[in-house]
PDB file of N, CA and C in Angstrom:
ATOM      1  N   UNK A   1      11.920   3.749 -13.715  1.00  0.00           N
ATOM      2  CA  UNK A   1      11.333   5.062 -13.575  1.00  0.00           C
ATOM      3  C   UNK A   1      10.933   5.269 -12.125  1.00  0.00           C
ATOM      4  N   UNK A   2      10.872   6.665 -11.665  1.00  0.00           N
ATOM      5  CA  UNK A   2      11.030   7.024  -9.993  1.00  0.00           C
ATOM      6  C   UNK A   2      11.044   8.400  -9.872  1.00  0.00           C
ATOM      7  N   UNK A   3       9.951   8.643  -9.174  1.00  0.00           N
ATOM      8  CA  UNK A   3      10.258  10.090  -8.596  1.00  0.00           C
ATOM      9  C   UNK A   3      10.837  10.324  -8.316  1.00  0.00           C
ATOM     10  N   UNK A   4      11.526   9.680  -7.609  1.00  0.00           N
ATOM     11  CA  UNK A   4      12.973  10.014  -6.216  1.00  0.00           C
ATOM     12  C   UNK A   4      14.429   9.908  -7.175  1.00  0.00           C
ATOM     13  N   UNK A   5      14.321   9.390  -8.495  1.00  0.00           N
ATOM     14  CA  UNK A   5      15.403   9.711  -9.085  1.00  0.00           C
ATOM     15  C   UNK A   5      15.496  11.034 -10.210  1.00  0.00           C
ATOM     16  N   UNK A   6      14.443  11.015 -10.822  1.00  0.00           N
ATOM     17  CA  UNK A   6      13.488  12.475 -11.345  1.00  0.00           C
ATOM     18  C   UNK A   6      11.917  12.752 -10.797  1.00  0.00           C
ATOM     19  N   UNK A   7      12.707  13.651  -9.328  1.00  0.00           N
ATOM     20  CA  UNK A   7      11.805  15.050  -9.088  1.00  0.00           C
ATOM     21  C   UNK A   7      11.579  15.669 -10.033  1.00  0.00           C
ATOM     22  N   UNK A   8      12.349  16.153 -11.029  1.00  0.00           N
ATOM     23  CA  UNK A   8      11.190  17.361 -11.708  1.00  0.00           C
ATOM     24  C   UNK A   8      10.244  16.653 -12.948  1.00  0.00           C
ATOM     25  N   UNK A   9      10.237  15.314 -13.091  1.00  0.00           N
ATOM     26  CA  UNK A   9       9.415  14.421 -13.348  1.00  0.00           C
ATOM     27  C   UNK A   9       8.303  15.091 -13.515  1.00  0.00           C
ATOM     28  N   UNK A  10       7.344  15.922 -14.610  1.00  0.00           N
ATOM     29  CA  UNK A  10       5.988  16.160 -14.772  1.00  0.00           C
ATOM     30  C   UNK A  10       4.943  14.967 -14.555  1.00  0.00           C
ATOM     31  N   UNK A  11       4.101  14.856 -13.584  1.00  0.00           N
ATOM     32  CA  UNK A  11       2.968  13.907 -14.029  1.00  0.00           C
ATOM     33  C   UNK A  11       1.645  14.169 -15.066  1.00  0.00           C
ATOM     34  N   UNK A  12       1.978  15.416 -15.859  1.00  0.00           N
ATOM     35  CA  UNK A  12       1.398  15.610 -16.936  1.00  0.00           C
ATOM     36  C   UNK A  12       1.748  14.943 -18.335  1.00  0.00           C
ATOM     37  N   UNK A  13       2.958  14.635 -18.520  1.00  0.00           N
ATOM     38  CA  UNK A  13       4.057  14.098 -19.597  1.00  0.00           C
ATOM     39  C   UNK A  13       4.618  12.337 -19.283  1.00  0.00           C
ATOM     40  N   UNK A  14       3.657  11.924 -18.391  1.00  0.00           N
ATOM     41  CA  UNK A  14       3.699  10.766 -18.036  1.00  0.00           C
ATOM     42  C   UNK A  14       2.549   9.913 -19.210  1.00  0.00           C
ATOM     43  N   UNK A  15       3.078   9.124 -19.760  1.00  0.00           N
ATOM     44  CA  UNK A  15       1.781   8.138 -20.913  1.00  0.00           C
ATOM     45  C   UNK A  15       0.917   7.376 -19.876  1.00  0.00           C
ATOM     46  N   UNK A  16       0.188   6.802 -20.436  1.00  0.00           N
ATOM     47  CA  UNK A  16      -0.451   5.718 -19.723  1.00  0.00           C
ATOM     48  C   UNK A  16       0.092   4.424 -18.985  1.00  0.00           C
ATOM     49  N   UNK A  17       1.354   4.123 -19.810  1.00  0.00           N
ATOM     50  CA  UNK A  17       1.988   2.929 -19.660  1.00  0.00           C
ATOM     51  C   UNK A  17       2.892   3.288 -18.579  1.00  0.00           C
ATOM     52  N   UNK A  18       3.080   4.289 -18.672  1.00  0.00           N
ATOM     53  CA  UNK A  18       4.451   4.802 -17.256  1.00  0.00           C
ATOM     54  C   UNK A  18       3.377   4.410 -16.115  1.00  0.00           C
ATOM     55  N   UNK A  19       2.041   5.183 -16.094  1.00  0.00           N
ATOM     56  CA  UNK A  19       1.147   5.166 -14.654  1.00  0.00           C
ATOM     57  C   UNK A  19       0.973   3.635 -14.121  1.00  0.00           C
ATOM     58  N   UNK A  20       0.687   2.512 -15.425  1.00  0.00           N
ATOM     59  CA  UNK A  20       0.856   1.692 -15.156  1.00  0.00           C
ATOM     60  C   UNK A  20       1.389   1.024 -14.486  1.00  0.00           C
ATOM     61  N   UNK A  21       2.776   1.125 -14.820  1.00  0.00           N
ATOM     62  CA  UNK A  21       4.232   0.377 -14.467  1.00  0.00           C
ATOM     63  C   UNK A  21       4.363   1.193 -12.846  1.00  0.00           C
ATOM     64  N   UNK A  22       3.971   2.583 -12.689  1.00  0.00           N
ATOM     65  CA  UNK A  22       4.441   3.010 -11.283  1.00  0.00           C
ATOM     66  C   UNK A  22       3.511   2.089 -10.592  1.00  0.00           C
ATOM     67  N   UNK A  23       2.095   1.816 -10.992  1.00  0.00           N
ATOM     68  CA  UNK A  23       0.954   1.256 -10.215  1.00  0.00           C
ATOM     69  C   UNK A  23       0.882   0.152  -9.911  1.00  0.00           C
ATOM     70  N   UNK A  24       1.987  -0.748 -11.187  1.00  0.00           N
ATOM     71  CA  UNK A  24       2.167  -1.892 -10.639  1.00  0.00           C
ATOM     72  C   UNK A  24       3.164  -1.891  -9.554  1.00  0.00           C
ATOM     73  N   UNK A  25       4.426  -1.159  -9.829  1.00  0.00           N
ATOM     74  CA  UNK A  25       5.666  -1.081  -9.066  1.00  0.00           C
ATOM     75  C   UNK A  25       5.215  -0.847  -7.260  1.00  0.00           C
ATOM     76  N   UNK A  26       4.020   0.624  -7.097  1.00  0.00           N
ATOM     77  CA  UNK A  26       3.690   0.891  -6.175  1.00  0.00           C
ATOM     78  C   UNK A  26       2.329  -0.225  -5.089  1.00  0.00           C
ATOM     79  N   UNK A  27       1.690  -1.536  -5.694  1.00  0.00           N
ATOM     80  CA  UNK A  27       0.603  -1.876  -5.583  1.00  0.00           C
ATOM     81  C   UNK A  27       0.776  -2.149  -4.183  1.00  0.00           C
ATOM     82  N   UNK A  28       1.680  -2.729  -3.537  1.00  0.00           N
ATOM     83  CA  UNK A  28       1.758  -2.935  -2.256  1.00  0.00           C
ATOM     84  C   UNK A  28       2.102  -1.800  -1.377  1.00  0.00           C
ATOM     85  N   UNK A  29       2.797  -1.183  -1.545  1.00  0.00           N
ATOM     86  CA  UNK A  29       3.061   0.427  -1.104  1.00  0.00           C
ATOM     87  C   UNK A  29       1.414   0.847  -0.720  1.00  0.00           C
ATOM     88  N   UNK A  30       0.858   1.432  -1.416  1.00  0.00           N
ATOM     89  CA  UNK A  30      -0.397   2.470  -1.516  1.00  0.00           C
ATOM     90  C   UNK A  30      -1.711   1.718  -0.222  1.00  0.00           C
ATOM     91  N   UNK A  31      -1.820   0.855   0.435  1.00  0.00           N
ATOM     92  CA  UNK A  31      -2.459   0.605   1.280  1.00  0.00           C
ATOM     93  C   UNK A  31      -1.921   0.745   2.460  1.00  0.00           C
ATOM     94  N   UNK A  32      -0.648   1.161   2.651  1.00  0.00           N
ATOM     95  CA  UNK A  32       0.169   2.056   3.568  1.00  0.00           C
ATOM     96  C   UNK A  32       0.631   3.592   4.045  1.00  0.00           C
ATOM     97  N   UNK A  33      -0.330   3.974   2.730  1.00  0.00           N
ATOM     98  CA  UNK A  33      -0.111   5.226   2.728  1.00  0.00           C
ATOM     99  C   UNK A  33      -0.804   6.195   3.784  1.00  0.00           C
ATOM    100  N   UNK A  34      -1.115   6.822   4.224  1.00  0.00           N
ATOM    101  CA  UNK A  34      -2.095   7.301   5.307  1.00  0.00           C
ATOM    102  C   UNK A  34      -2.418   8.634   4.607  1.00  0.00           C
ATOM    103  N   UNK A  35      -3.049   8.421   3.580  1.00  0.00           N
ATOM    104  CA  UNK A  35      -3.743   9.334   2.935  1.00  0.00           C
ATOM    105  C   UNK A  35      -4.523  10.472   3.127  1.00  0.00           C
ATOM    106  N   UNK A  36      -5.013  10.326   4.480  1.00  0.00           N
ATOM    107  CA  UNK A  36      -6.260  10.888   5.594  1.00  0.00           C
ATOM    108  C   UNK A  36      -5.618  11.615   6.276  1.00  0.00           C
ATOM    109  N   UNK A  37      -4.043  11.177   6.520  1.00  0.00           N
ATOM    110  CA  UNK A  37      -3.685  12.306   7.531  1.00  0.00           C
ATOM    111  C   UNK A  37      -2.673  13.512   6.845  1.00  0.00           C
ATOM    112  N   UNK A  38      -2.696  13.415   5.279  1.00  0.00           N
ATOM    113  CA  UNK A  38      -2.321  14.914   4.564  1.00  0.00           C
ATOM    114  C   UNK A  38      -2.971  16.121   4.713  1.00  0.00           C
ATOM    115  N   UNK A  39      -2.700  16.859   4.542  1.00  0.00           N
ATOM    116  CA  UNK A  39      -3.351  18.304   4.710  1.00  0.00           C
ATOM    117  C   UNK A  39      -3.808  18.555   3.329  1.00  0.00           C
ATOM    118  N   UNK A  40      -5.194  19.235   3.339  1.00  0.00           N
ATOM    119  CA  UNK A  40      -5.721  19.712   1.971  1.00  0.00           C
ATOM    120  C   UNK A  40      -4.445  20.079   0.326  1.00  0.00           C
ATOM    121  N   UNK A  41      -4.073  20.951   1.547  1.00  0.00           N
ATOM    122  CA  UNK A  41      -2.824  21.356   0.415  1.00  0.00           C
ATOM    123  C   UNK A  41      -1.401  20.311  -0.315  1.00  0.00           C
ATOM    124  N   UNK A  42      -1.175  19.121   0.906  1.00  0.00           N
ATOM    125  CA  UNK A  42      -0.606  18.060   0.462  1.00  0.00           C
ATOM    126  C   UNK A  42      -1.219  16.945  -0.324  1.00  0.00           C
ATOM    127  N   UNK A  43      -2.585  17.188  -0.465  1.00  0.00           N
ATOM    128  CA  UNK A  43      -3.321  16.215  -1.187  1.00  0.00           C
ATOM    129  C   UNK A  43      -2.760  16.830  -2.898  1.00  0.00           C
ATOM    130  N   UNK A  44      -4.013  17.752  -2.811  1.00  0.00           N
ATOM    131  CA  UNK A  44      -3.290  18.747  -3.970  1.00  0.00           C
ATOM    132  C   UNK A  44      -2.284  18.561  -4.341  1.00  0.00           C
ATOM    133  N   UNK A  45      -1.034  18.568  -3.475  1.00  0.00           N
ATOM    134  CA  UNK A  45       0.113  18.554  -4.681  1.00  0.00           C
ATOM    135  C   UNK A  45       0.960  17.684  -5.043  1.00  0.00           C
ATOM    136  N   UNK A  46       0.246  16.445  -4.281  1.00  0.00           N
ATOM    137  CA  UNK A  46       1.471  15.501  -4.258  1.00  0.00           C
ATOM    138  C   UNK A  46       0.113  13.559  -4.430  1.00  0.00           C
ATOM    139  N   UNK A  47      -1.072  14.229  -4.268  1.00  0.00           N
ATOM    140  CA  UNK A  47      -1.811  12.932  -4.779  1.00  0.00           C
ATOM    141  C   UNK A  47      -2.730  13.779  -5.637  1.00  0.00           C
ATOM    142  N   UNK A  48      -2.958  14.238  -5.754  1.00  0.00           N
ATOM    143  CA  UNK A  48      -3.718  14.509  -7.098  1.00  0.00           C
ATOM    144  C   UNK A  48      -3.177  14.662  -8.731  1.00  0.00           C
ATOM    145  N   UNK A  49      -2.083  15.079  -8.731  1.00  0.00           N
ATOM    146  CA  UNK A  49      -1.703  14.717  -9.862  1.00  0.00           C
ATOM    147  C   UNK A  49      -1.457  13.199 -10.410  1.00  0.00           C
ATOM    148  N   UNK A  50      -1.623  11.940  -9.359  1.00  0.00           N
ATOM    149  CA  UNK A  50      -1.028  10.901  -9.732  1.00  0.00           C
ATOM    150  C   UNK A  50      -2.111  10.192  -9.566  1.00  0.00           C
ATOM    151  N   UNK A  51      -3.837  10.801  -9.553  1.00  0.00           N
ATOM    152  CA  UNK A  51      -4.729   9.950  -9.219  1.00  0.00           C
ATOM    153  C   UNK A  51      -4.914   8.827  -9.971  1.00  0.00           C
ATOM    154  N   UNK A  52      -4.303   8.556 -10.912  1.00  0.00           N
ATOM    155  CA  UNK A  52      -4.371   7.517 -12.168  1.00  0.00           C
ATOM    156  C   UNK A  52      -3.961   6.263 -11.153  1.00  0.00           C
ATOM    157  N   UNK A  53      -3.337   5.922 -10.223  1.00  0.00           N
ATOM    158  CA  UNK A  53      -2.511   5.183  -9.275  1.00  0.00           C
ATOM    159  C   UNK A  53      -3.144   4.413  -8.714  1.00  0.00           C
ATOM    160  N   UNK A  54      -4.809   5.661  -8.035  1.00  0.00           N
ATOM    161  CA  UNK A  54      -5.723   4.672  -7.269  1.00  0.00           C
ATOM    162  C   UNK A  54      -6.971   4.512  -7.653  1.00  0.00           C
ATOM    163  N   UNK A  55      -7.693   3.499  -7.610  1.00  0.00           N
ATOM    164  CA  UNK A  55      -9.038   3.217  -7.713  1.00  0.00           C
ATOM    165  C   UNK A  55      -9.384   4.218  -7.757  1.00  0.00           C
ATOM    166  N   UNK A  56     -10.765   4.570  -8.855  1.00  0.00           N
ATOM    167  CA  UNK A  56     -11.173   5.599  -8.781  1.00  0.00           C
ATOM    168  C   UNK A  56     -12.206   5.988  -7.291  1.00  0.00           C
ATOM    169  N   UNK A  57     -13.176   5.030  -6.889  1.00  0.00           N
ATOM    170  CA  UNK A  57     -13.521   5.124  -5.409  1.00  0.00           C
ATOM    171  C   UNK A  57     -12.841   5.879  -4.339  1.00  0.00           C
ATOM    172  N   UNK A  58     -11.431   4.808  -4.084  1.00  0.00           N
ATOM    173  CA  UNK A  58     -10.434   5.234  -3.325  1.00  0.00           C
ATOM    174  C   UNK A  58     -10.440   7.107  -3.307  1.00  0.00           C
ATOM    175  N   UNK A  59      -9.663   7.356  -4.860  1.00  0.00           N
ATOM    176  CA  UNK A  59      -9.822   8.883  -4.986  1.00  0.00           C
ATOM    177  C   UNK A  59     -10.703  10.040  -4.954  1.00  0.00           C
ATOM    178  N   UNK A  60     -11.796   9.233  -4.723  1.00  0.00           N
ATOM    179  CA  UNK A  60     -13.334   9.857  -4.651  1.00  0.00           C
ATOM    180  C   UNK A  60     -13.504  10.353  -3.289  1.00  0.00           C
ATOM    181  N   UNK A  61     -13.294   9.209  -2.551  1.00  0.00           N
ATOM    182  CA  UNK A  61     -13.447   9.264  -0.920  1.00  0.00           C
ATOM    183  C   UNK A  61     -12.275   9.936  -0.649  1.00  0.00           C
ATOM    184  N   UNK A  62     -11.035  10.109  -1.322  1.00  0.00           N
ATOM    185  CA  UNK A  62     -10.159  11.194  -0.822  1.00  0.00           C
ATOM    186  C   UNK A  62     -10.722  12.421  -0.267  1.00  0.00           C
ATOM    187  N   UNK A  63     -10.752  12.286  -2.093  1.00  0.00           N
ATOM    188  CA  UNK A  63     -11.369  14.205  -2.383  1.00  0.00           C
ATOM    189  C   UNK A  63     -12.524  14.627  -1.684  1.00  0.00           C
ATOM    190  N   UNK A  64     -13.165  13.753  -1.448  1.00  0.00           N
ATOM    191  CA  UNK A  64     -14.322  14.014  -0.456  1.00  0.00           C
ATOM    192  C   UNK A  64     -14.024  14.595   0.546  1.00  0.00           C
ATOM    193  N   UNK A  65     -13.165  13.541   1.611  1.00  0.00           N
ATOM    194  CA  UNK A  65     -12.725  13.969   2.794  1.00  0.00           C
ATOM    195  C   UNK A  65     -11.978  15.002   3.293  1.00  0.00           C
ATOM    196  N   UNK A  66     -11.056  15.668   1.545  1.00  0.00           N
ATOM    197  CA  UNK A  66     -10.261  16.989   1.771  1.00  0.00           C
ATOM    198  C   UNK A  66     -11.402  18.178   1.874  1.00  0.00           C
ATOM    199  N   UNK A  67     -12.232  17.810   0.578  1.00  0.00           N
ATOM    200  CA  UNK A  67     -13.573  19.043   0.898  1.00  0.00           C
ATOM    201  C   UNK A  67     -14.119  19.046   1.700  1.00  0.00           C
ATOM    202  N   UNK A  68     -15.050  18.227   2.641  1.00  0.00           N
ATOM    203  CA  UNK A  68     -15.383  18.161   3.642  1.00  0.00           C
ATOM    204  C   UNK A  68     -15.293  17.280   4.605  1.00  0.00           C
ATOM    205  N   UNK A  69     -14.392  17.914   5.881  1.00  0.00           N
ATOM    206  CA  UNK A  69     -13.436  16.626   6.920  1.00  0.00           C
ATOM    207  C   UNK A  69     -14.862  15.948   7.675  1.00  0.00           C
ATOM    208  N   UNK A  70     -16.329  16.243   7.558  1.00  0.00           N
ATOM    209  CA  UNK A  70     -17.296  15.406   8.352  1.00  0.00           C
ATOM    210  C   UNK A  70     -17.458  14.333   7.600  1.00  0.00           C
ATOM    211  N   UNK A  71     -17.135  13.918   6.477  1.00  0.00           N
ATOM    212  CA  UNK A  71     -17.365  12.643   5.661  1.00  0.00           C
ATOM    213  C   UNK A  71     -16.382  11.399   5.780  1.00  0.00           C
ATOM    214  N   UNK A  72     -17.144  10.438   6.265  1.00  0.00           N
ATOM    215  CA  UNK A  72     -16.103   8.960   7.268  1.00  0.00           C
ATOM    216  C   UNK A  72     -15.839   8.260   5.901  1.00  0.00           C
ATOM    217  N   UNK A  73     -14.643   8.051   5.569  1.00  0.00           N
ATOM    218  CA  UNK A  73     -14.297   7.193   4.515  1.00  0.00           C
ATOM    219  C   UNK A  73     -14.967   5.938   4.405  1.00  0.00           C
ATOM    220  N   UNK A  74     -15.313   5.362   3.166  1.00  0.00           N
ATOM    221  CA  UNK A  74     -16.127   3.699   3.437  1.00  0.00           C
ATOM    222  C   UNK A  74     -15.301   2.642   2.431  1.00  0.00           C
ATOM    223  N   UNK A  75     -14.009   3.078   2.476  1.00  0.00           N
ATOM    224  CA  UNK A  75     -13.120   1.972   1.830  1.00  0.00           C
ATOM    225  C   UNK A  75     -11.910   1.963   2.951  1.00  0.00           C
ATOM    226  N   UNK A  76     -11.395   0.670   2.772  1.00  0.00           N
ATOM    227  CA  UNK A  76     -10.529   0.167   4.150  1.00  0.00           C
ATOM    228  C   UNK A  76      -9.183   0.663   3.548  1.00  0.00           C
ATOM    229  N   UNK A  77      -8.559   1.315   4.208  1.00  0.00           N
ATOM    230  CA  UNK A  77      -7.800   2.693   4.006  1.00  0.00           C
ATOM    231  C   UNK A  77      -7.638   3.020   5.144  1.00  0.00           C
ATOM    232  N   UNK A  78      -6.127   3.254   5.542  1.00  0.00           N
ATOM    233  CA  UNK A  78      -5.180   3.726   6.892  1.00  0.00           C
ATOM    234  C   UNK A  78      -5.914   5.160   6.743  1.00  0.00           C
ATOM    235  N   UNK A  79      -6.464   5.207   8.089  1.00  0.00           N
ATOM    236  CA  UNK A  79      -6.803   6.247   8.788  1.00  0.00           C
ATOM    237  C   UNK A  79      -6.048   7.029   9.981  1.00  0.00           C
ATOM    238  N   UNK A  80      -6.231   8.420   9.781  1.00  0.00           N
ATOM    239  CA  UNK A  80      -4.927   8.936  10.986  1.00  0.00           C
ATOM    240  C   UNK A  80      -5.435   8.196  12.189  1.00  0.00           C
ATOM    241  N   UNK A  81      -3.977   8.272  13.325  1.00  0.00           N
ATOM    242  CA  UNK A  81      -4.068   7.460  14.271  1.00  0.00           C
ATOM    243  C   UNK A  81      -3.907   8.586  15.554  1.00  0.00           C
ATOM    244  N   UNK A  82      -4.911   8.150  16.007  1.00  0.00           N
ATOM    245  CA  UNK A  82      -4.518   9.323  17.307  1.00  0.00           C
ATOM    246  C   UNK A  82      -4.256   8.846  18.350  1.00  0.00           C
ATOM    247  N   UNK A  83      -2.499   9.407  18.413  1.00  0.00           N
ATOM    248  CA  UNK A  83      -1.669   8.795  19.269  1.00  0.00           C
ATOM    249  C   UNK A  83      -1.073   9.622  20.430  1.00  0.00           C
ATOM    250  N   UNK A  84      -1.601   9.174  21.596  1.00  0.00           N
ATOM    251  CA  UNK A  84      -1.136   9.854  22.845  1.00  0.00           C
ATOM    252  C   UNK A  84      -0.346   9.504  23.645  1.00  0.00           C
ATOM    253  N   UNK A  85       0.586  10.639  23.582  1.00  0.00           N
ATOM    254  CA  UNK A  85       1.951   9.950  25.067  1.00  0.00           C
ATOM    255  C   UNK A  85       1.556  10.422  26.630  1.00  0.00           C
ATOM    256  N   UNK A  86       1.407   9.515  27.158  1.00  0.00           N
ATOM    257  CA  UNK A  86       1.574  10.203  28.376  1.00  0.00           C
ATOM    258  C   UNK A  86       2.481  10.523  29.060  1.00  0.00           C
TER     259      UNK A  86
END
């Protein structure tokens, strides 16, 4: 099972055992993700339906940080990187 092979894949019509199996499949993946540097609206549509995936904490301090960007995450979690060329 895979998003990338079914996109129109509902994560509403997903059981418990599917979230599982992605969560195991994904466990090393998801501490790579740079979660922090989505835009409100990419949170929304592309991690919130699949919050089953992460710690509930983790998803807490998301949603936090989409509602309000003054709140410093306190779980160790890729943070955007601000990267300058000269």
């Amino acid at each position: 099972m895979g998003l990338a092979q079914n996109p129109t894949l509902d994560p509403n019509d997903l059981s418990d055992a599917d979230f599982k199996t992605m969560k195991y499949t994904l466990q090393h993946c998801l501490p790579w993700i740079g979660f922090f540097s989505l835009s409100s609206k990419e949170f929304s549509q592309k991690v919130r339906p699949y919050k089953k995936l992460l710690r509930r904490q983790i998803y807490e301090n998301l949603l936090n940080s989409h509602l309000d960007p003054d709140i410093k995450p306190i779980d160790n979690i890729l943070l955007p990187r601000d990267i300058r060329f000269d």
